[in-house]
C-alpha atoms as a PDB file:
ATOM      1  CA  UNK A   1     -54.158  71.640 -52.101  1.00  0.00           C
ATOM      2  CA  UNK A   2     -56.189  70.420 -55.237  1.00  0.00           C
ATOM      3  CA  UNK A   3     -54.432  69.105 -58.086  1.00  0.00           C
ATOM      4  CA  UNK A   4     -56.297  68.678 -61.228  1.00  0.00           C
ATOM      5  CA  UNK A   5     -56.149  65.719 -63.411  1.00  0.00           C
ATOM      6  CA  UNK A   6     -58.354  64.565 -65.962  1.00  0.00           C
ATOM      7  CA  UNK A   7     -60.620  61.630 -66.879  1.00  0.00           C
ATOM      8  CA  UNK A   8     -58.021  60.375 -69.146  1.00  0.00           C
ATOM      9  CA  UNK A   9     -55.957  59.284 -65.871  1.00  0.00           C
ATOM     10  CA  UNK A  10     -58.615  56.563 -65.915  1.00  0.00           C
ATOM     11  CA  UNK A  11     -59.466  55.522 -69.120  1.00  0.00           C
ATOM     12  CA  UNK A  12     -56.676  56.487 -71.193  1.00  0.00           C
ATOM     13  CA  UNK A  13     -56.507  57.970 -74.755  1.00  0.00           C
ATOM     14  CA  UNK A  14     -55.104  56.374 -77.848  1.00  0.00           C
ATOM     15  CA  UNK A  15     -54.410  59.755 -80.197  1.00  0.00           C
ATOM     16  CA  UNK A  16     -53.944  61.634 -76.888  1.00  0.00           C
ATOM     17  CA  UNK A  17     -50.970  59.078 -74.640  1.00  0.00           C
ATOM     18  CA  UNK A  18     -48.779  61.733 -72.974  1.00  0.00           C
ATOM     19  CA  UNK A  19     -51.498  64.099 -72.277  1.00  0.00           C
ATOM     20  CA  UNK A  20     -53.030  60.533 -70.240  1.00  0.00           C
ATOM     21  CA  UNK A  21     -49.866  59.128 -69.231  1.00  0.00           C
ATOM     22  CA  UNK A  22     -49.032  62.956 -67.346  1.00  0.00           C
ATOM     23  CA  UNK A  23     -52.687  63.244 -65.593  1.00  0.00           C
ATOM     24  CA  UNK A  24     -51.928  59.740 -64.517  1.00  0.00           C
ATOM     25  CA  UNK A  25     -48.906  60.557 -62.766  1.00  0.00           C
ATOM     26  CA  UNK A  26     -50.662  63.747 -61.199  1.00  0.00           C
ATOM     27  CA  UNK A  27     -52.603  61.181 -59.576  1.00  0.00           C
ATOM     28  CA  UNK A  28     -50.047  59.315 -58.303  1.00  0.00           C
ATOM     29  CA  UNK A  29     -48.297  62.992 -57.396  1.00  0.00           C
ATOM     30  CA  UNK A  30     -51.449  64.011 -55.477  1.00  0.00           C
ATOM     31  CA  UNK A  31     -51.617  59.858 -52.880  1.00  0.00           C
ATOM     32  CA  UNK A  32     -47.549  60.419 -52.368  1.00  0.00           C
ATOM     33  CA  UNK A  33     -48.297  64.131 -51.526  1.00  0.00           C
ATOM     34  CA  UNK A  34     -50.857  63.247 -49.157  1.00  0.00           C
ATOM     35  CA  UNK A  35     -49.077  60.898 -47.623  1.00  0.00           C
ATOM     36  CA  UNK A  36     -46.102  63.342 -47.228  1.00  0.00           C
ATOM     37  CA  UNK A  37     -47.331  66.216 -45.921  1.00  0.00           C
ATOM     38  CA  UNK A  38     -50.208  64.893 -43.527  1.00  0.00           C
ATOM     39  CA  UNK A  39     -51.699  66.451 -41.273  1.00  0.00           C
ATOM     40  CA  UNK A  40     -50.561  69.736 -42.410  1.00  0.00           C
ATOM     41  CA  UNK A  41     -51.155  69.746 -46.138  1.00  0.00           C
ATOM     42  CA  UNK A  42     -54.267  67.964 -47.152  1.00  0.00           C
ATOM     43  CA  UNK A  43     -53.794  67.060 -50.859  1.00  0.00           C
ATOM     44  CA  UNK A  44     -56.787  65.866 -53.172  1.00  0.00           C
ATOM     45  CA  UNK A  45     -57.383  65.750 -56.852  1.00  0.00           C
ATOM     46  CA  UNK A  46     -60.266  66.672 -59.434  1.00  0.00           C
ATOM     47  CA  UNK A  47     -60.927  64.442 -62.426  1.00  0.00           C
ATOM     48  CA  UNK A  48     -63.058  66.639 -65.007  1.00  0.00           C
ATOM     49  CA  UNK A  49     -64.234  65.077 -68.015  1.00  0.00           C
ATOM     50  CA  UNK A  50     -66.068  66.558 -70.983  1.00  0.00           C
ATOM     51  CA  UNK A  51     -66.228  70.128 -69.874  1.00  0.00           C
ATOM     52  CA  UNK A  52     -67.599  73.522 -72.091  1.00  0.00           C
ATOM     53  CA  UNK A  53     -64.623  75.322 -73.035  1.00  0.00           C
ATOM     54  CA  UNK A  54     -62.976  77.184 -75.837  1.00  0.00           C
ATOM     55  CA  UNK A  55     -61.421  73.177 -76.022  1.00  0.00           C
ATOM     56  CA  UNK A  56     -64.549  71.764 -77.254  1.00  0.00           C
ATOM     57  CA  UNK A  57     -66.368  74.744 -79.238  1.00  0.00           C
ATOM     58  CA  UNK A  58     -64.824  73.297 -82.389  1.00  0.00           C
ATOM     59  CA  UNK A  59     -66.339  69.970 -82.438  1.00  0.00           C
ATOM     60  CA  UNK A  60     -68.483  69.172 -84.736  1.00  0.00           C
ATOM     61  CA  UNK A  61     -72.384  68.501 -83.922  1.00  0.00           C
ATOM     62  CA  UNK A  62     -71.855  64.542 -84.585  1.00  0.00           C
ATOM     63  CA  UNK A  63     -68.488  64.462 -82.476  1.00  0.00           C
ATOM     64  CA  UNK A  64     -70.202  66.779 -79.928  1.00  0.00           C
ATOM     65  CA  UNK A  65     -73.389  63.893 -79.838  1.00  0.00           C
ATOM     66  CA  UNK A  66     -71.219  60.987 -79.861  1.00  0.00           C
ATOM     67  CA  UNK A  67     -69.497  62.783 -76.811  1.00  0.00           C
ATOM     68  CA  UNK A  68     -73.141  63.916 -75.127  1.00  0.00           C
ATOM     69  CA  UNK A  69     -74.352  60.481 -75.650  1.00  0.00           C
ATOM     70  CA  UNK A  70     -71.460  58.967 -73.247  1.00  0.00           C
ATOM     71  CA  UNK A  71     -72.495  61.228 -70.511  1.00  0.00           C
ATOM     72  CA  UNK A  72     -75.039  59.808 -68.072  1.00  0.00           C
ATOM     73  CA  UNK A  73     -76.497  63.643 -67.016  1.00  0.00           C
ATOM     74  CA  UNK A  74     -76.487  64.715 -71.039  1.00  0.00           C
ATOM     75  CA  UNK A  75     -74.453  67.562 -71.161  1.00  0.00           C
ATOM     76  CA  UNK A  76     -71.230  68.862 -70.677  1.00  0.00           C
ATOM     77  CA  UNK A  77     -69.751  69.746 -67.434  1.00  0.00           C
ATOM     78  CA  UNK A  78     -68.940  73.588 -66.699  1.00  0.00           C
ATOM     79  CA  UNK A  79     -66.201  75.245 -65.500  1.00  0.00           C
ATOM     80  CA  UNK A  80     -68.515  76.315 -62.572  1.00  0.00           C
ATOM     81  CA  UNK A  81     -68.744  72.474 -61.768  1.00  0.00           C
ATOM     82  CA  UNK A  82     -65.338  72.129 -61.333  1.00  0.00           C
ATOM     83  CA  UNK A  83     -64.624  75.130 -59.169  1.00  0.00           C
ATOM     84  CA  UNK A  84     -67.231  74.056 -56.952  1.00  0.00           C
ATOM     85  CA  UNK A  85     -65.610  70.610 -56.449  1.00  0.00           C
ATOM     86  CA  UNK A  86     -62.542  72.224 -56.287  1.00  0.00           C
ATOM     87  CA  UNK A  87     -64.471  74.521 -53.007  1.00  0.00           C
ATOM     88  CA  UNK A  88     -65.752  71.450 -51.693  1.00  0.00           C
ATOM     89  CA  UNK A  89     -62.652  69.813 -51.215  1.00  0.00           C
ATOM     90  CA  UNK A  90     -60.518  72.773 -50.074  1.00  0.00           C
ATOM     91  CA  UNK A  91     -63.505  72.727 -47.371  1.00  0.00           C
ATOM     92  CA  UNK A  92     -63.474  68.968 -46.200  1.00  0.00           C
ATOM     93  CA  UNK A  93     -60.842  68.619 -43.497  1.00  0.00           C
ATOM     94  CA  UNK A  94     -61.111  64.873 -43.188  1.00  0.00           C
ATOM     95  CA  UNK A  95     -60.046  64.167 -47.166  1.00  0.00           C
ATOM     96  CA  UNK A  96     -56.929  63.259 -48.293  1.00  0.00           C
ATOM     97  CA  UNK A  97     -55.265  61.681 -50.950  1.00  0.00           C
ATOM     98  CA  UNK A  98     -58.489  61.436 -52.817  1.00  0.00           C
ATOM     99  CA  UNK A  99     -59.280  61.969 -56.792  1.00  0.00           C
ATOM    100  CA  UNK A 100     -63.179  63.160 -56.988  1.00  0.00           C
ATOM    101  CA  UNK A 101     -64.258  62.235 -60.725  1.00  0.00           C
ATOM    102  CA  UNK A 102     -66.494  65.158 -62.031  1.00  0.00           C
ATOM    103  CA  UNK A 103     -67.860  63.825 -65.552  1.00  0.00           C
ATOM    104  CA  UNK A 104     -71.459  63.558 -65.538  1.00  0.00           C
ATOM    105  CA  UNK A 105     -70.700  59.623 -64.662  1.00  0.00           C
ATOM    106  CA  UNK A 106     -69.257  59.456 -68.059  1.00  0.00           C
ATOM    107  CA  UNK A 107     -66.890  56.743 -65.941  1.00  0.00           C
ATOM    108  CA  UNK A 108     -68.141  55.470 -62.586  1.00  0.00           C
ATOM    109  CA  UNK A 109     -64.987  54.312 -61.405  1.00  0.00           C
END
């Protein structure tokens, strides 16, 4: 099982709190999980940052910049980037209770 969470679980968001404070507890969801329901149920979690949606195709070109400029690989993620760490998870039978962060090292954590 993959859960997904968000980059906000790590670095928090001061307009955005409950929308953090929620993928923070998906987090802590996806370690008791784990814990829980090993060996049957392998439980992980995905971290996206920044990605291309319908989300961000209303920011403006300096908010989109400022955004682009805090991503190491100088774009933003696709959803295609996030179903394939979703696939690589579902296929590695010797992770568990893991978050992999998928933000273009926006936060190397």
């Amino acid at each position: 099982m993959t859960n997904v969470s968000s980059i906000l679980a790590h670095t928090g968001a001061p307009i955005e709190v409950h929308y953090a404070a929620s993928k923070g507890g998906m987090l802590s969801l996806t370690r008791s999980h784990a814990a829980e329901f090993a060996p049957e149920i392998r439980v992980n979690a995905v971290a996206p940052g920044h990605v291309e949606t319908d989300m961000t195709a209303d920011r403006s070109p300096e908010q989109k910049r400022e955004e682009l400029d805090r991503i190491p690989v100088g774009r933003y993620g696709q959803p295609e980037d996030i179903a394939d760490a979703v696939a690589y998870l579902r296929d590695a039978g010797f992770v568990t209770g893991e978050t992999l962060n998928v933000n273009g090292g926006e936060d190397m954590r």
